[in-house]
C-alpha atoms as a PDB file:
ATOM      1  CA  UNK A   1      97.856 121.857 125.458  1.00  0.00           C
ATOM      2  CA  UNK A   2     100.030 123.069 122.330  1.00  0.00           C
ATOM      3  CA  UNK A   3      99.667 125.850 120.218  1.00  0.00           C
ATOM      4  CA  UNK A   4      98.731 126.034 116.633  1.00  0.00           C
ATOM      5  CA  UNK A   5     102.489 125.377 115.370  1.00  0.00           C
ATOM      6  CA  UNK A   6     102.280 123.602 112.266  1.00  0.00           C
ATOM      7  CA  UNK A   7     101.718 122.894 108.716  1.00  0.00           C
ATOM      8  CA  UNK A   8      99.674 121.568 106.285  1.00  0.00           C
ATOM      9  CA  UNK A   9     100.192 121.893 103.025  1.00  0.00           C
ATOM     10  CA  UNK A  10      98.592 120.420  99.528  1.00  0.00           C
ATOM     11  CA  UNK A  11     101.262 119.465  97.089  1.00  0.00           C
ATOM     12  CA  UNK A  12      99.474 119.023  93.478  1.00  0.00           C
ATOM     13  CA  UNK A  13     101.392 116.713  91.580  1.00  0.00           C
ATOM     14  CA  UNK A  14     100.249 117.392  87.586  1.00  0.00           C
ATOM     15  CA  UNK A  15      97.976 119.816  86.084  1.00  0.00           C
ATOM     16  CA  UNK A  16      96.433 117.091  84.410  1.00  0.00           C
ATOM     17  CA  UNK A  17      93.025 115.425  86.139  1.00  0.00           C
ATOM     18  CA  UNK A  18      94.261 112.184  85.243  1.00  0.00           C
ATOM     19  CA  UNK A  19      97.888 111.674  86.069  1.00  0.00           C
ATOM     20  CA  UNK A  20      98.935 109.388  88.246  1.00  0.00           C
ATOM     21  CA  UNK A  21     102.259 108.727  89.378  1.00  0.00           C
ATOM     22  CA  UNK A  22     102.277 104.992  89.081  1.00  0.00           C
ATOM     23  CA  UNK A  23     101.488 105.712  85.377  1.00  0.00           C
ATOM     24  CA  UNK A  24     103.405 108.915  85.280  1.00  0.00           C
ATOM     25  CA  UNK A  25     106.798 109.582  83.263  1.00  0.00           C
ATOM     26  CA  UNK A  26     110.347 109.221  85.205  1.00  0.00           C
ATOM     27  CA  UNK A  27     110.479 113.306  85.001  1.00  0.00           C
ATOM     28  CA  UNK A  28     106.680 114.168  85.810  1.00  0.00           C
ATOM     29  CA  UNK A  29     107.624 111.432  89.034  1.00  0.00           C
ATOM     30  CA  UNK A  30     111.324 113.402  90.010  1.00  0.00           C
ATOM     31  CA  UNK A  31     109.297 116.270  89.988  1.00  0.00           C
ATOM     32  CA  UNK A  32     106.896 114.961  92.858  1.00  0.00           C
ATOM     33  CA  UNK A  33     110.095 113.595  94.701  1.00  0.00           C
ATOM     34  CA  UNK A  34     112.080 117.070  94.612  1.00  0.00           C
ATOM     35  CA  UNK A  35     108.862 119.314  95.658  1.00  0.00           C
ATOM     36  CA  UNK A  36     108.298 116.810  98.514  1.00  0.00           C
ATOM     37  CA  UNK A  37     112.156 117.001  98.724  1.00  0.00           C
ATOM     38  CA  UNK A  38     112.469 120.514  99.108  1.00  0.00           C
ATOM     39  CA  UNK A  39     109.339 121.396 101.258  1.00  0.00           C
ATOM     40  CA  UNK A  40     111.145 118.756 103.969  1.00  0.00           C
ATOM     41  CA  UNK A  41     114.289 119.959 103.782  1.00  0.00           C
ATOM     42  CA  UNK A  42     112.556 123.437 104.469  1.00  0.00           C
ATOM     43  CA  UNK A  43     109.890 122.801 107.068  1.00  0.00           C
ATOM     44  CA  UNK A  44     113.007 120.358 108.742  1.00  0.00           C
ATOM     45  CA  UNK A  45     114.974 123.942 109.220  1.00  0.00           C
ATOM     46  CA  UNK A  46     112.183 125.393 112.106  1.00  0.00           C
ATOM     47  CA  UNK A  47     113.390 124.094 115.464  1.00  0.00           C
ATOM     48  CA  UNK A  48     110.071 124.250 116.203  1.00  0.00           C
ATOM     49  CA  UNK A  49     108.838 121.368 114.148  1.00  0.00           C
ATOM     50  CA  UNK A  50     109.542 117.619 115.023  1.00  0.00           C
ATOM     51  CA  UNK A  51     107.343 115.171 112.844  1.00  0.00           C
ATOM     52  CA  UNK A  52     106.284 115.793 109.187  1.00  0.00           C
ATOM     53  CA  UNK A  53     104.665 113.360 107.183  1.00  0.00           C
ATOM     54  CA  UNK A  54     103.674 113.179 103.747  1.00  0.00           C
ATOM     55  CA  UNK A  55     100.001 111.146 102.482  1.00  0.00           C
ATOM     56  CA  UNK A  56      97.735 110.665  99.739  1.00  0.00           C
ATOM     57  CA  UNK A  57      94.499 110.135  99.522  1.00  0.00           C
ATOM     58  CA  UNK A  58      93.135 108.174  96.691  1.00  0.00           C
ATOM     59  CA  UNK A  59      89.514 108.837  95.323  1.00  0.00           C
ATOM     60  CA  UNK A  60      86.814 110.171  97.082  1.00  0.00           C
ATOM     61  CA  UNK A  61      86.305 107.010  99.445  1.00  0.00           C
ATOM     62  CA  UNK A  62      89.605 107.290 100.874  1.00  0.00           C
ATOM     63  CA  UNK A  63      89.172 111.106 101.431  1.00  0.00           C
ATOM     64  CA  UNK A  64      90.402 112.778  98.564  1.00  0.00           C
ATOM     65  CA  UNK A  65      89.138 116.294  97.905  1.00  0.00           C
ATOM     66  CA  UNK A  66      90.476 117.549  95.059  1.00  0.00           C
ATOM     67  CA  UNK A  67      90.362 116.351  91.370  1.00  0.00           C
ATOM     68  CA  UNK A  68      94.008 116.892  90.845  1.00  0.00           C
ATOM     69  CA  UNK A  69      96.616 114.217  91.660  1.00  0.00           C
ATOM     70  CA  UNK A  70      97.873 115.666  94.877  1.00  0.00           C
ATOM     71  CA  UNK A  71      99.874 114.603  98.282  1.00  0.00           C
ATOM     72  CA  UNK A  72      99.196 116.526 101.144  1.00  0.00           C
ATOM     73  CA  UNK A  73     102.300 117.205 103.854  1.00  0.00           C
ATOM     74  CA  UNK A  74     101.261 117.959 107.604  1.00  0.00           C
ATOM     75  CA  UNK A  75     104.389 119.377 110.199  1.00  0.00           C
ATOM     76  CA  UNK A  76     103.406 119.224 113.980  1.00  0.00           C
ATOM     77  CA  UNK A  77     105.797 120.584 116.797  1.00  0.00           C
ATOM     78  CA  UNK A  78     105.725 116.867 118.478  1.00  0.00           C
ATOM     79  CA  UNK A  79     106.429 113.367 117.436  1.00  0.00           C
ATOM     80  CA  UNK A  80     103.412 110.904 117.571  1.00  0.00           C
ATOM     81  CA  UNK A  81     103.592 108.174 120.108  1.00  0.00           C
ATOM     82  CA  UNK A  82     103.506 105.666 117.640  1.00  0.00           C
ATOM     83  CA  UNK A  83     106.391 106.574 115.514  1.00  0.00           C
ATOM     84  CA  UNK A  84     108.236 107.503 119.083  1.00  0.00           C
ATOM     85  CA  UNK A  85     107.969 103.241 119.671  1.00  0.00           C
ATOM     86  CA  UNK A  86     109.095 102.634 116.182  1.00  0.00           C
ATOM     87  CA  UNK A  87     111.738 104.193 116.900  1.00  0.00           C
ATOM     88  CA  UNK A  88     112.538 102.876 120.257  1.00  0.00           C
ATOM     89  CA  UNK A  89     112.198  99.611 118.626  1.00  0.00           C
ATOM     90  CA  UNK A  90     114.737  99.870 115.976  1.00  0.00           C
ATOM     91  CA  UNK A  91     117.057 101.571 118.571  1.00  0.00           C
ATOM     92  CA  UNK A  92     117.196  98.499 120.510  1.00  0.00           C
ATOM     93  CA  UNK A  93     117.301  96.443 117.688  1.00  0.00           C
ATOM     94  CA  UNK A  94     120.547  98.166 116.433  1.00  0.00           C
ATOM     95  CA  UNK A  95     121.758  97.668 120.314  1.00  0.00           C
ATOM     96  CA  UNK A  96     121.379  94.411 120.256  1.00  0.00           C
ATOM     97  CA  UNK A  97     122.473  93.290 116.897  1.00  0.00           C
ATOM     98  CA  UNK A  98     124.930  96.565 115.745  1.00  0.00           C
ATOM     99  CA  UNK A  99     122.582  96.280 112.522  1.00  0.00           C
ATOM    100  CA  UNK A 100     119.728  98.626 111.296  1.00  0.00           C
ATOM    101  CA  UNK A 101     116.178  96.808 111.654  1.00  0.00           C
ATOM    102  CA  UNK A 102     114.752  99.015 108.393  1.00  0.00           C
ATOM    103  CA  UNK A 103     117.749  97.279 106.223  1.00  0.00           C
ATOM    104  CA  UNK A 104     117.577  93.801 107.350  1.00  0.00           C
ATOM    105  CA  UNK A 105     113.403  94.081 106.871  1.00  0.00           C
ATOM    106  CA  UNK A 106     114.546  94.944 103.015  1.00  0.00           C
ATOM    107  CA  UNK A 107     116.942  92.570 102.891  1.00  0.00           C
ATOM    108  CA  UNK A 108     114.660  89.778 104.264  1.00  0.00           C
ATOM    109  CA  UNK A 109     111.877  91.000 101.919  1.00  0.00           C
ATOM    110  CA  UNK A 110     114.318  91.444  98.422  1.00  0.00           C
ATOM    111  CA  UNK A 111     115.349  87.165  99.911  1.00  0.00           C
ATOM    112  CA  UNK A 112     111.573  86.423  99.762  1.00  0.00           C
ATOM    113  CA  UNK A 113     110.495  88.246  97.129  1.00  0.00           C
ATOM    114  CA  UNK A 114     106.988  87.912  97.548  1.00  0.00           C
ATOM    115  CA  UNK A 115     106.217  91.256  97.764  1.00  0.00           C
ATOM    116  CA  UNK A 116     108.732  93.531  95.768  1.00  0.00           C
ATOM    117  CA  UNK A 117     107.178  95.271  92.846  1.00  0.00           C
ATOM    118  CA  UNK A 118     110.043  96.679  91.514  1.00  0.00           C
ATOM    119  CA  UNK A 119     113.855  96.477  92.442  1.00  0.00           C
ATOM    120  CA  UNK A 120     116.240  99.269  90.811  1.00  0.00           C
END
């Protein structure tokens, strides 16, 4: 059994009940980026803590709560089973090949091109 170690936290991203970041400006976006930057690079510092991940919900089908554009961040004092495999995974794969399996997936999908949105 663990204990109640943890976090959860709502990040609102605009004061406005319509933003969204897709639509948002480069600044009102870098703004989003740093707070989730900075509440990682904090949360990362207890010892205590070893997953965090950061979601949104979109609309009220998908869960969303709150009328503001907002992420929410959750910290838990283990890693989830499922991102332990991942992980496994893409250690063996950079045994095997000496080559990270997150880079050649990006490579591979920039080569297709099917499904890049943007490339910067």
């Amino acid at each position: 059994m663990l204990n109640g170690t943890g976090a959860h936290e709502v990040i609102i991203e605009a004061p406005q009940h319509t933003w969204q970041m897709a639509d948002g400006p480069p600044e009102g976006i870098e703004h989003v980026l740093l707070a989730y930057q900075r509440r990682l690079t904090d949360l990362y510092r207890d010892a205590r803590l070893r997953y965090v991940v950061i979601f949104r919900n979109y609309g009220a089908q998908a869960g969303a709560s709150l009328r503001h554009p907002h992420s929410q961040l959750i910290a838990v004092p283990i890693t989830p089973k499922r991102i332990k495999d991942k992980l496994s995974v893409a250690r063996s794969y950079y045994r095997r090949k000496e080559r990270c399996i997150f880079c050649d997936i990006i490579s591979q999908e920039r080569a297709l091109g099917d499904r890049i949105v943007l490339d910067t």
